[in-house]
Protein backbone atom coordinates (compact mmCIF):
# COMPACT_ATOMS: atom_id res chain seq x y z
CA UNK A 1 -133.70 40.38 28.83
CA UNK A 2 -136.06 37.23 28.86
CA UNK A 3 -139.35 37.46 28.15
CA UNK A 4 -142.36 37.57 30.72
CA UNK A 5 -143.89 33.66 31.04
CA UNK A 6 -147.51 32.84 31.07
CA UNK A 7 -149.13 29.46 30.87
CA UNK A 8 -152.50 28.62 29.35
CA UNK A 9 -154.26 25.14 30.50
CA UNK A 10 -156.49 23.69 27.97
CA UNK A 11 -158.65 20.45 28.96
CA UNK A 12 -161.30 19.16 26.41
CA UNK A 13 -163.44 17.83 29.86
CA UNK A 14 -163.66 21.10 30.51
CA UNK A 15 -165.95 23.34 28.54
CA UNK A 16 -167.93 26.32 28.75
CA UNK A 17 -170.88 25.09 25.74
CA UNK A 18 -171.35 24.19 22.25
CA UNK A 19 -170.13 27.21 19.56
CA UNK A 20 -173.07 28.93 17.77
CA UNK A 21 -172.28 29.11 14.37
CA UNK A 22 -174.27 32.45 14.83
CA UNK A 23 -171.37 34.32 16.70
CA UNK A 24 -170.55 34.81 13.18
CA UNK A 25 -173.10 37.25 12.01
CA UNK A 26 -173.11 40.25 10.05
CA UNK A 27 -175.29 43.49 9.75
CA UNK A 28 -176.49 45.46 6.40
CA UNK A 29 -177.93 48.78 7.26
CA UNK A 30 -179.94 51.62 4.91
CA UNK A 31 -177.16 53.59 5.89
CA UNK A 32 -174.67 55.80 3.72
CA UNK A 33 -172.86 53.51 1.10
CA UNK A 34 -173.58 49.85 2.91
CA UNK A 35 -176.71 49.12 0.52
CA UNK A 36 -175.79 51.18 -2.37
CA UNK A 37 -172.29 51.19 -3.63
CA UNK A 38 -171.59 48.53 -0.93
CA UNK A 39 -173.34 45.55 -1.57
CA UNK A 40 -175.54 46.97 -4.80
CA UNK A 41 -173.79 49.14 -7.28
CA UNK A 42 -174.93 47.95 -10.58
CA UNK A 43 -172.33 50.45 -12.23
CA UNK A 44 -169.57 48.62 -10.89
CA UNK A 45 -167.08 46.66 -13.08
CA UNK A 46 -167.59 44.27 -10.45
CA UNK A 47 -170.69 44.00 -10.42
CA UNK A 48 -173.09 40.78 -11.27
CA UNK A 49 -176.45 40.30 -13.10
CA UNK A 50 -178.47 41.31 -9.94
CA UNK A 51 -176.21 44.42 -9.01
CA UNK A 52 -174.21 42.70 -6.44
CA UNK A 53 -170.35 43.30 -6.23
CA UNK A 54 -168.88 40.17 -6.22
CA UNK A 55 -165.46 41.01 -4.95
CA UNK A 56 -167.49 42.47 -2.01
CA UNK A 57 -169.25 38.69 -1.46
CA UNK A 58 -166.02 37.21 -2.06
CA UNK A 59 -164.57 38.69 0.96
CA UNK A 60 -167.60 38.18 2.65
CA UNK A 61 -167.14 34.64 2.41
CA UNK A 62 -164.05 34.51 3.21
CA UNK A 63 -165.27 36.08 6.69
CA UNK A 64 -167.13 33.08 6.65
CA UNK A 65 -170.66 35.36 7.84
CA UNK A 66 -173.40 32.80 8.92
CA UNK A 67 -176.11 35.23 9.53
CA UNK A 68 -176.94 38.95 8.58
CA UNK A 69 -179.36 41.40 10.00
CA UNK A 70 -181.03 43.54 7.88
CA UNK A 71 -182.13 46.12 6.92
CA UNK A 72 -181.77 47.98 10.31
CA UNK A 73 -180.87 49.41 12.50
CA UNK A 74 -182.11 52.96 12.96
CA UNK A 75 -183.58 53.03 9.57
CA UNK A 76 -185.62 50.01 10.26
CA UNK A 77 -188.07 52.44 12.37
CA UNK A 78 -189.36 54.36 9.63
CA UNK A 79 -189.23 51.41 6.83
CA UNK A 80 -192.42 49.83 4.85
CA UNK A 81 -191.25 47.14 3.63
CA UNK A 82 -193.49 47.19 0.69
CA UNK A 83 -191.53 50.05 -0.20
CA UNK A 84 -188.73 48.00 -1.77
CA UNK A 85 -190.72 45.10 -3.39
CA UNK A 86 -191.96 44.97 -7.26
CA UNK A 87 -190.79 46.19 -9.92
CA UNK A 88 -188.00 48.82 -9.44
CA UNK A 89 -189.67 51.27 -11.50
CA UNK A 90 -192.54 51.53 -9.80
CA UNK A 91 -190.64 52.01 -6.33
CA UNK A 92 -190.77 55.16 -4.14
CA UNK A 93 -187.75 57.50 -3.62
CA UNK A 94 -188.29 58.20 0.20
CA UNK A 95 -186.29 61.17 2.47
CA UNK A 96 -184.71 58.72 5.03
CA UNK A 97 -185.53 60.53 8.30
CA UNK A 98 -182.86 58.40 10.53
CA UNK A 99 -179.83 59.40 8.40
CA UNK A 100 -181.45 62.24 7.13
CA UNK A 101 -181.03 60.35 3.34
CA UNK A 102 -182.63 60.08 -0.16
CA UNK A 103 -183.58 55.98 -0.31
CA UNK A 104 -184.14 55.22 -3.51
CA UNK A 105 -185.63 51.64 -2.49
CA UNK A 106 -183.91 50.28 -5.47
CA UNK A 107 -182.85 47.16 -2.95
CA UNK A 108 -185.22 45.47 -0.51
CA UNK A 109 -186.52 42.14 0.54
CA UNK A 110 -186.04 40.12 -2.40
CA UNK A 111 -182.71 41.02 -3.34
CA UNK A 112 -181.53 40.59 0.20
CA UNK A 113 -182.46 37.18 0.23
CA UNK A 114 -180.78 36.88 -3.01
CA UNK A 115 -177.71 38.60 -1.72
CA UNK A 116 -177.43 36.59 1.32
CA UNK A 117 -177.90 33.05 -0.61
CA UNK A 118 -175.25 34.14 -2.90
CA UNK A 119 -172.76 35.06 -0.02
CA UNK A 120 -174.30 31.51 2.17
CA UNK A 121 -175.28 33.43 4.93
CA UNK A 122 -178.86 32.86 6.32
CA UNK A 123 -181.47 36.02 6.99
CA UNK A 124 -182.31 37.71 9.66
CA UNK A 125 -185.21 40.50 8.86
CA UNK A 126 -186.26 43.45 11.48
CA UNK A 127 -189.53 44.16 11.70
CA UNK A 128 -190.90 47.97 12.03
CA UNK A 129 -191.86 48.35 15.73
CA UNK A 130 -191.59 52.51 15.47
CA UNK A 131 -194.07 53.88 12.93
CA UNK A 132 -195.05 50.09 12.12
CA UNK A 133 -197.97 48.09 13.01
CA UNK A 134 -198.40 44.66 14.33
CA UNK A 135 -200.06 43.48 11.13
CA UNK A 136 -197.82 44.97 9.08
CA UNK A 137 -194.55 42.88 10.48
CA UNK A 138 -197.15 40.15 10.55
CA UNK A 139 -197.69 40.82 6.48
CA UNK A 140 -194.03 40.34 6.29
CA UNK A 141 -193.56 37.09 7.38
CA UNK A 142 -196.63 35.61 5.48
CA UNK A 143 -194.62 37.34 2.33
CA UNK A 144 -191.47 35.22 3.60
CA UNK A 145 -192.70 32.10 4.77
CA UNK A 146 -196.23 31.21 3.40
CA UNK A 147 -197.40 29.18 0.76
CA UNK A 148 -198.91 30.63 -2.40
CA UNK A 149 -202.62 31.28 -1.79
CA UNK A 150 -203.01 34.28 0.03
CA UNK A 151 -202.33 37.77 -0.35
CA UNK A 152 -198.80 38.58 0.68
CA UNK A 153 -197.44 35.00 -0.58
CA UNK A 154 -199.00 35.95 -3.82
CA UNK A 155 -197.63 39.01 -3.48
CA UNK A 156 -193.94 37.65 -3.48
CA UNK A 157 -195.03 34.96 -6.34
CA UNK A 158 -195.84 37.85 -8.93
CA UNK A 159 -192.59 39.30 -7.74
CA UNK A 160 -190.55 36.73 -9.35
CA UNK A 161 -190.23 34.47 -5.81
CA UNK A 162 -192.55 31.52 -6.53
CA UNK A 163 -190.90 29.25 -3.76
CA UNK A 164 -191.20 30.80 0.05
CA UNK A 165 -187.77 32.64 1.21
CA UNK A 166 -188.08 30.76 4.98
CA UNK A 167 -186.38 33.26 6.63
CA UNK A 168 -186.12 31.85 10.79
CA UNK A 169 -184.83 34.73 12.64
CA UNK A 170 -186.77 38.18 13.36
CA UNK A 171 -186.11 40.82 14.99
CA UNK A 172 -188.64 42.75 16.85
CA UNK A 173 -187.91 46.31 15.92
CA UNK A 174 -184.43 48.19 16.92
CA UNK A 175 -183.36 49.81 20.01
CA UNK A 176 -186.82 51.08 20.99
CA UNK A 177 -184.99 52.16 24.28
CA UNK A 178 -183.04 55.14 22.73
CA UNK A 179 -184.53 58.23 22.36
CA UNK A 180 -183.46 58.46 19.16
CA UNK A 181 -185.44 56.11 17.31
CA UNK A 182 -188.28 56.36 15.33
CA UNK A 183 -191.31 55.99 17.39
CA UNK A 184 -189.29 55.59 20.19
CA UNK A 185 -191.91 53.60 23.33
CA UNK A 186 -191.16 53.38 26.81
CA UNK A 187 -190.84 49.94 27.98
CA UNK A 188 -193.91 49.05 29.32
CA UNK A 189 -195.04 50.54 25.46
CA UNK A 190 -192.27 48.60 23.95
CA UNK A 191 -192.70 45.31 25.99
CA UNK A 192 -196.83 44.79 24.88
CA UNK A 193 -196.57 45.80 21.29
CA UNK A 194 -193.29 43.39 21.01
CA UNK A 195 -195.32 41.05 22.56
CA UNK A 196 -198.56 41.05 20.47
CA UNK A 197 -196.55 41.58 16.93
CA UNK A 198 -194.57 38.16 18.04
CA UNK A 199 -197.86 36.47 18.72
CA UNK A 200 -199.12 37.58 15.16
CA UNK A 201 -196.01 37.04 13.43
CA UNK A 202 -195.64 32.87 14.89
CA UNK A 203 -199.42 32.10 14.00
CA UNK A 204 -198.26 32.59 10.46
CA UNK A 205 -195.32 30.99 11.16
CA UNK A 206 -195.07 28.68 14.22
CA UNK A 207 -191.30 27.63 13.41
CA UNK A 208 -189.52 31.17 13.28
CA UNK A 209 -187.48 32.78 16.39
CA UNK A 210 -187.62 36.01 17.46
CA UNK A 211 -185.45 38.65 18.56
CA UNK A 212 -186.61 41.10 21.55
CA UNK A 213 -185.32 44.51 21.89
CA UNK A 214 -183.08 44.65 24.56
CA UNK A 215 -180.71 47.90 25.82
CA UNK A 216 -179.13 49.64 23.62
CA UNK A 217 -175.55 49.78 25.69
CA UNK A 218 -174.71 49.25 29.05
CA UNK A 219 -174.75 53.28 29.57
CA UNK A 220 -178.01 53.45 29.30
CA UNK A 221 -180.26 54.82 32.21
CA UNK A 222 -182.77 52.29 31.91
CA UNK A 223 -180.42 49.40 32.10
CA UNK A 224 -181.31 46.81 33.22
CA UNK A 225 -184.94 47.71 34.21
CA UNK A 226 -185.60 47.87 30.27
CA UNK A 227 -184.58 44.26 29.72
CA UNK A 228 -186.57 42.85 33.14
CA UNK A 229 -190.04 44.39 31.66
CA UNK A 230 -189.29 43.51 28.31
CA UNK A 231 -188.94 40.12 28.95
CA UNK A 232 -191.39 39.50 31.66
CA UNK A 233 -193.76 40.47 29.44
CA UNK A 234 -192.79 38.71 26.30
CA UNK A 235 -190.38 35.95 27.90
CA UNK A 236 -192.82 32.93 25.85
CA UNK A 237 -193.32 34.30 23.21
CA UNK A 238 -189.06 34.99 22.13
CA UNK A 239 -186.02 33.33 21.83
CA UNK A 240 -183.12 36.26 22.03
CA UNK A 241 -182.87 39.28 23.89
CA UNK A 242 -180.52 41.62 21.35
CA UNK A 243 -177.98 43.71 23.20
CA UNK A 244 -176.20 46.68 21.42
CA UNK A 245 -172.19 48.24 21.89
CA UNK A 246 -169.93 50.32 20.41
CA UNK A 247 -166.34 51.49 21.42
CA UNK A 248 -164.02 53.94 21.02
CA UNK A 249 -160.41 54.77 21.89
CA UNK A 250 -160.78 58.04 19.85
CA UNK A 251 -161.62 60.71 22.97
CA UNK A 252 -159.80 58.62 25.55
CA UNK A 253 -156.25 57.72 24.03
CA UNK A 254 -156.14 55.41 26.93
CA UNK A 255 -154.74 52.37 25.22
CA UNK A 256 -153.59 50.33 28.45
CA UNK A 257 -157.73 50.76 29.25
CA UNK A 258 -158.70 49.81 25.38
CA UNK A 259 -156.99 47.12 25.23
CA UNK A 260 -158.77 45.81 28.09
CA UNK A 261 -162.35 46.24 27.14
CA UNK A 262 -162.98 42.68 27.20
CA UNK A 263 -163.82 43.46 30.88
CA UNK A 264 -166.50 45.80 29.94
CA UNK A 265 -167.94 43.35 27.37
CA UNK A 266 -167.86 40.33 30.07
CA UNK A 267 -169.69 42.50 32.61
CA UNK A 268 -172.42 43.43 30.19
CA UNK A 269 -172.99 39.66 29.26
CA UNK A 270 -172.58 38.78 32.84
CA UNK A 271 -175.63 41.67 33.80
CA UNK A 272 -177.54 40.35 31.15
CA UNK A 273 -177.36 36.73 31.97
CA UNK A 274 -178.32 37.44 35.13
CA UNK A 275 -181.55 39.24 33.94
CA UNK A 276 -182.13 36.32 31.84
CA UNK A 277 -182.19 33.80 35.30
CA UNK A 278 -183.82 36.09 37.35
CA UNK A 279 -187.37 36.36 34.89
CA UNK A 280 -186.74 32.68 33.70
CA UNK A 281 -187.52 31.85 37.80
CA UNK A 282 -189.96 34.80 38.11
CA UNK A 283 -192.28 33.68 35.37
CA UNK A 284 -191.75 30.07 37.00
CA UNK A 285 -190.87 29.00 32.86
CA UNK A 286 -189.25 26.37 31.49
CA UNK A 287 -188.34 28.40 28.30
CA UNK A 288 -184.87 29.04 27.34
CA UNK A 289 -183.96 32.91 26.21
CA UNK A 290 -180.55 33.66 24.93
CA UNK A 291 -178.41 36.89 24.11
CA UNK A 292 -178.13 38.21 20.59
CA UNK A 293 -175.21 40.90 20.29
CA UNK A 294 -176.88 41.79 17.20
CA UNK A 295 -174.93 45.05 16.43
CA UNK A 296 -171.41 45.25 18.17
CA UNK A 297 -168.18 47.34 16.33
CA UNK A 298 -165.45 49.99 16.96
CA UNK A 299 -166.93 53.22 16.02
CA UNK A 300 -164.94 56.39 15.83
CA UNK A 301 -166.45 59.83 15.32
CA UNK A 302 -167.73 60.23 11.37
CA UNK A 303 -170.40 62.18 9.42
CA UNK A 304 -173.90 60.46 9.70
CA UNK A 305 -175.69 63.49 8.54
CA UNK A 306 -176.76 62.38 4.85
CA UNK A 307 -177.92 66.06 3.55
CA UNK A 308 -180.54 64.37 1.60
CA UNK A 309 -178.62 62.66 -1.06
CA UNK A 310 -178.16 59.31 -2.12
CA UNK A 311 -175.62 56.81 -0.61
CA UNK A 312 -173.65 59.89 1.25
CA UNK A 313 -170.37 58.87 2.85
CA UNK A 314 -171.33 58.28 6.30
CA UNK A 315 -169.30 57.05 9.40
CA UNK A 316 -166.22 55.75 7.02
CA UNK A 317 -163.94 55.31 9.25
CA UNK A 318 -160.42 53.23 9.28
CA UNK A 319 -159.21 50.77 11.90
CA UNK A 320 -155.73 50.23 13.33
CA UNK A 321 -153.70 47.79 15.52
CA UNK A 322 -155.48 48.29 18.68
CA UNK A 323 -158.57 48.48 17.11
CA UNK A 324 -158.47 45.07 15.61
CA UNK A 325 -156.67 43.29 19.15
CA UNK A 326 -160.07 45.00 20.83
CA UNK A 327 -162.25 43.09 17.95
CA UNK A 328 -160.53 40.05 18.80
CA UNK A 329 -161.11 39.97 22.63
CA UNK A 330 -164.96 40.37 21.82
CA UNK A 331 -164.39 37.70 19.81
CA UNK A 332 -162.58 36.07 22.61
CA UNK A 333 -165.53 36.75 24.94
CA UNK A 334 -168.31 35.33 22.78
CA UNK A 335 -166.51 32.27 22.88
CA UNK A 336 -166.36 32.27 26.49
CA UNK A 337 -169.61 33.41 27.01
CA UNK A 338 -171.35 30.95 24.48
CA UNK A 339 -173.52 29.21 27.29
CA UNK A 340 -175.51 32.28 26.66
CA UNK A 341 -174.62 34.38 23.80
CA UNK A 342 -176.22 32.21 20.52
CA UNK A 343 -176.18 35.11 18.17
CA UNK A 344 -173.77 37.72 17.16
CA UNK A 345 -173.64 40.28 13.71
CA UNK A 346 -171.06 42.63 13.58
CA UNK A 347 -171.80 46.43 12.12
CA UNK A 348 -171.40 46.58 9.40
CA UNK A 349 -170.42 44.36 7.20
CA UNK A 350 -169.52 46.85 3.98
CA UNK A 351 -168.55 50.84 4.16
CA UNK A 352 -170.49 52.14 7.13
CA UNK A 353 -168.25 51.46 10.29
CA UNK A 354 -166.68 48.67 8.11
CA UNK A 355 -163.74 46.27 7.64
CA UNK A 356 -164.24 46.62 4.10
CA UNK A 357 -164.11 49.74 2.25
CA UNK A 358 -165.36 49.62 -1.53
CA UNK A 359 -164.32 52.67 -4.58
CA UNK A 360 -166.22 52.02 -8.00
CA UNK A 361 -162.93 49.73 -9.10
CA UNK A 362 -161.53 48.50 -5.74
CA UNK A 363 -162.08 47.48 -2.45
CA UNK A 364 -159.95 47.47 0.95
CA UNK A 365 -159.66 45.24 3.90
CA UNK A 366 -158.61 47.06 7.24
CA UNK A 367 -156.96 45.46 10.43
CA UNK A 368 -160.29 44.73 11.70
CA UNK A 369 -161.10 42.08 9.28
CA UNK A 370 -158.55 39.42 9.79
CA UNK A 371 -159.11 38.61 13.79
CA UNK A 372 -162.90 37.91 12.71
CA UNK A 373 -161.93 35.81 9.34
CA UNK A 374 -159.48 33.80 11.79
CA UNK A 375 -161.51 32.71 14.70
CA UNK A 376 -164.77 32.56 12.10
CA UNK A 377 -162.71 30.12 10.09
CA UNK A 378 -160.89 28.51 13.35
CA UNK A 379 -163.37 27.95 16.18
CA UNK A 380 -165.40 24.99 16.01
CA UNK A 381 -167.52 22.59 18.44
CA UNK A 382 -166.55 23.15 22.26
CA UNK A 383 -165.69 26.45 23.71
CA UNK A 384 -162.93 25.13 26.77
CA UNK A 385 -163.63 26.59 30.17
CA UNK A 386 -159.12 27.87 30.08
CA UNK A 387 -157.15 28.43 33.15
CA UNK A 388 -154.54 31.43 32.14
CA UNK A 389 -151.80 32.45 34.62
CA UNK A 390 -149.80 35.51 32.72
CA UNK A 391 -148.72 38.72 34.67
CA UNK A 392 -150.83 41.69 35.07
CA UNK A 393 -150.82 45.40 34.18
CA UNK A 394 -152.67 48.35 35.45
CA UNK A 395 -155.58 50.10 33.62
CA UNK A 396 -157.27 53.54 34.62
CA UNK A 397 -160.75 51.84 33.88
CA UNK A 398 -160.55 48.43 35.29
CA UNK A 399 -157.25 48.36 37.50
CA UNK A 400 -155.37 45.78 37.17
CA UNK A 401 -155.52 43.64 34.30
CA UNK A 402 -154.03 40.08 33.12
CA UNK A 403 -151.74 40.83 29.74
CA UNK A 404 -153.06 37.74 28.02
CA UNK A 405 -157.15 37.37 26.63
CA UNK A 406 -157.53 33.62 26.11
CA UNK A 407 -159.88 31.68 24.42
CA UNK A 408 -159.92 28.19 23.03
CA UNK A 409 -162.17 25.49 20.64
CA UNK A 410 -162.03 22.05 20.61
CA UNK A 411 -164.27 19.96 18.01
CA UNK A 412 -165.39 16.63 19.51
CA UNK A 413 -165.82 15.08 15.43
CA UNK A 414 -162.35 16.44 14.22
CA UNK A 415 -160.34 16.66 17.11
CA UNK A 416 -159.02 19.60 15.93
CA UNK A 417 -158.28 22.35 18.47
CA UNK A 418 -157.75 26.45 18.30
CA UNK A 419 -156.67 28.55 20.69
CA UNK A 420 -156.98 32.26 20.27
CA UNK A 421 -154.49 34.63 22.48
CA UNK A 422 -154.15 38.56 22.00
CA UNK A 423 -150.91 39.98 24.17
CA UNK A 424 -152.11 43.27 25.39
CA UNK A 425 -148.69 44.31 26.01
CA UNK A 426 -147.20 47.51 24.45
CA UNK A 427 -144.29 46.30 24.77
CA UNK A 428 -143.24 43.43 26.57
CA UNK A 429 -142.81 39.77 24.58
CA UNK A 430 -145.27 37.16 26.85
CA UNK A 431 -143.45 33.49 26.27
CA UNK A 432 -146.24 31.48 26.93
CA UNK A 433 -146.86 27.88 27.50
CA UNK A 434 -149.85 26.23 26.50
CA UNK A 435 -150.47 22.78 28.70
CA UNK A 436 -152.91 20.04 28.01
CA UNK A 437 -154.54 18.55 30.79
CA UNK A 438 -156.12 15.40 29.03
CA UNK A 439 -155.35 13.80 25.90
CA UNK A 440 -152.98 16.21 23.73
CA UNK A 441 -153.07 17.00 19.97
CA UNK A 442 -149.87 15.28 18.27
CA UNK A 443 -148.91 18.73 17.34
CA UNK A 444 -149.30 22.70 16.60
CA UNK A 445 -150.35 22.31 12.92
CA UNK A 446 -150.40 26.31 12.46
CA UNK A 447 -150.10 29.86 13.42
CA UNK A 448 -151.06 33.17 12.42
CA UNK A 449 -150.57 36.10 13.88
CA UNK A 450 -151.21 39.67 13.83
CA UNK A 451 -149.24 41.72 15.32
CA UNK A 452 -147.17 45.16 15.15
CA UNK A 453 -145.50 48.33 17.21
CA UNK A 454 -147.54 51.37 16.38
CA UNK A 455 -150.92 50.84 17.67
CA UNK A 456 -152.42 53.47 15.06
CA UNK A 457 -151.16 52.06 12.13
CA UNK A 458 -153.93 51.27 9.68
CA UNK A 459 -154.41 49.67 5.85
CA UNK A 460 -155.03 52.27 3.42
CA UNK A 461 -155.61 51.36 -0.28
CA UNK A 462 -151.91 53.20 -0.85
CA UNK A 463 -151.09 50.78 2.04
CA UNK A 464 -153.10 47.43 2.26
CA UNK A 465 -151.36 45.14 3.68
CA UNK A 466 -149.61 47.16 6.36
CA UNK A 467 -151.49 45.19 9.12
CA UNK A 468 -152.06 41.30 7.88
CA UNK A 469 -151.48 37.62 9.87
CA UNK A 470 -148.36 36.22 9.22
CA UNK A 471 -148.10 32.70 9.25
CA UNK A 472 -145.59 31.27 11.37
CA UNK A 473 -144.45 27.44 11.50
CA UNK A 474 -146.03 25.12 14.23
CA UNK A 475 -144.39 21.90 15.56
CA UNK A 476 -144.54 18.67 17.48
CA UNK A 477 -146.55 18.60 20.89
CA UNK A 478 -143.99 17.24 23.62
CA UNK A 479 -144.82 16.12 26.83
CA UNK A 480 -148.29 18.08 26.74
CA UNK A 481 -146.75 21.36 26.19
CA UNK A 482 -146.22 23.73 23.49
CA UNK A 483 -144.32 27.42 23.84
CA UNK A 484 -144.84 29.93 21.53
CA UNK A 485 -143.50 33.95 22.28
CA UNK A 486 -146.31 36.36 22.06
CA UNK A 487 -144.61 39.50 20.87
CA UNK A 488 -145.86 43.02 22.25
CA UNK A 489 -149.89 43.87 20.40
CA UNK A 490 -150.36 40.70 19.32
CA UNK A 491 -152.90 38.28 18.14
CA UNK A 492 -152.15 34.88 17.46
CA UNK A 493 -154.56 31.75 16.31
CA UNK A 494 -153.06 28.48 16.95
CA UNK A 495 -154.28 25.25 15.30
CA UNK A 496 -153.58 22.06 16.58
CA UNK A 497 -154.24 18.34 15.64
């Protein structure tokens, strides 16, 4: 039996917007073993003169992370920052009230900074908007960004950071919306302290961007009305409105409707984009405000109950096939939704709903982590605007759905091109063709793929490299076209030149 045909149509005219390097973000939490153990575990064999593991910001850089968000997340809520500067000794041990935690404060501002030069990613901090004030986020950045001279800067000087730490990107508090935070505001509440704390926070430092609140998910019974006040009332004074997801197929077990979430994501972005135009015209503005996913992952069930100890194991869960082909449509979707999404940081980056799992001696990659490291490392410069024809299968969610998810990169400076194409297919092969409509690359330099039969199988650390890219040979572009068979739960990067 042949294989089902699709054809993908790729012209370099044609392009959706320039690639934030920000897509590629990553998020650090005070949350079960992502701080402690994760990144910081002085006991470790791996570990480095400041406490950092250094396999863990090996294959954190190998992700290729350009941002991280930190330190929250939920815990950000309840945080004073001064709690985890100066010397360590002299830090508080806190009961961490969002997962119910000892924090030992042992890590905080200054080693994050260190943490995130080491691994080349730049900061982005969270400023308490729960049980914080407007001055104190506005202390913050003067301990950042200022000069020596006054209080705060000095402040960071006698703590062994002479030179400001510049970080650009804030974020004004986390997920105010949900009932579950910290000092949880409605969004009137929300929308005027946001707004005041931003005002504070850019007279001390007139070149930073900020991050405003926005829903928490799309199931939320305030969106959208949450993001229209918001940023009416704040809409000059920020640069991103953050959006929040996480998915599941663990209740479901509705893998035809899974594998199709990239609907869900595109509808979200599409809702929020909307928002975005509609308060742009309202406020009669000129100013541009953009869409930071700033916390998107698979989550499955898991503990997040600490019990009041230190670094409990919380949310550790593993990630399969499926998983990982539903990581790379979001991936897929940023890249087709760049025009408006500038900023994206996956959660988390180390133990806590993670790729990477760490033990004292070891550390493990799941499924999850090689459709990020592929289009991190792949997509550059252009996102094209790609015309797919491939059959269709039928969801329970969304109906009926196309069985390819298609995006593609082109770099103007290189020339170089990616395209990125999961086969949602259980399985049926998809031979697909992939046409150029202008000027064609001389040829497919290479492939990788992902790809498998049981959609639950997972790495373990008895099993690591049950679910890894191949690499498969490319070959000559003829005529414009290039065919390549997709088999069945697939993903597959292809570079050409």
């Amino acid at each position: 039996m042949s294989p089902l045909s699709a054809q993908v149509y790729l012209d370099t005219h044609r392009t959706v917007g320039a690639i934030s390097p920000l897509l590629f973000g990553g998020f650090a939490e005070h949350m079960g073993r992502c701080i402690y153990e994760g990144i910081y575990d002085p006991a470790s064999p791996h570990a480095d003169e400041d406490g950092l593991r250094t396999d863990v910001m090996a294959a954190l850089r190998e992700l290729g992370y350009t941002v991280i968000r930190y330190p929250g997340g939920n815990f950000l809520s309840g945080y004073n920052w001064l709690d985890g500067v100066g010397p360590k000794e002299q830090r508080p041990r806190r009961r961490e009230l969002a997962w119910f935690s000892i924090e030992t404060n042992q890590f905080g501002t200054d080693e994050f900074m260190t943490f995130c030069r080491k691994v080349g990613a730049a900061p982005m901090l969270g400023v308490n908007l729960g049980t914080g004030t407007i001055d104190s986020a506005a202390a913050l950045v003067e301990y950042c960004n200022a000069p020596t001279g006054t209080y705060y800067a000095d402040l960071r000087a006698a703590n062994g950071r002479a030179e400001p730490h510049n970080v650009k990107y804030w974020c004004l508090g986390n997920e105010m919306d949900g009932p579950w935070q910290i000092g949880h505001l409605d969004m009137h509440e929300y929308a005027s302290k946001a707004r005041e704390a931003a005002k504070l926070m850019r007279w001390h430092d007139p070149t930073i961007e900020t991050v405003l609140c926005g829903s928490s998910n799309d199931r939320m019974a305030t969106f959208p009305e949450w993001d229209r006040v918001a940023l009416e009332t704040c809409w000059e004074h920020v640069n991103y409105l953050s959006i929040h997801m996480y998915v599941s197929n663990h209740h479901d077990q509705d893998t035809p409707s899974y594998l199709a979430l990239a609907r869900r994501f595109e509808d979200f972005v599409d809702t929020m984009a909307a928002t975005l135009r509609y308060v742009k015209a309202k406020n009669r503005s000129q100013h541009d405000v953009y869409l930071s996913w700033d916390e998107w992952q698979v989550w499955h069930p898991g503990e997040t109950s600490g019990r009041w100890t230190e670094a409990p194991h919380l949310a550790e869960v593993g990630y399969n096939l499926e998983d990982a082909l539903v990581v790379a449509q979001w991936l897929n979707v940023f890249l087709r939704k760049c025009d408006v999404v500038k900023v994206a940081c996956m959660a988390q980056i180390v133990n806590i709903i993670s790729w990477l799992h760490t033990t004292r001696e070891g550390l493990l990659k799941h499924t999850s982590y090689y459709p990020f490291m592929l289009v991190s490392n792949h997509a550059r410069g252009n996102s094209l605007d790609v015309l797919v024809k491939a059959p269709r299968y039928e969801t329970k969610q969304f109906g009926a759905m196309p069985l390819l998810d298609v995006a593609a990169s082109h770099d103007p400076e290189t020339g170089k091109q990616s395209v990125f194409i999961v086969n949602r297919s259980q399985t049926e092969s998809v031979a697909t063709e992939l046409v150029w409509q202008d000027a064609a690359p001389a040829r497919v330099t290479a492939i990788h793929q992902i790809a498998g039969t049981d959609v639950k199988a997972e790495n373990t650390f008895e099993q690591p490299e049950r679910i890894v890219p191949a690499q498969l040979a490319g070959g000559p572009i003829v005529d414009h076209r290039y065919t390549l068979v997709l088999p069945p739960l697939s993903f597959t990067t292809v570079a050409a030149a």
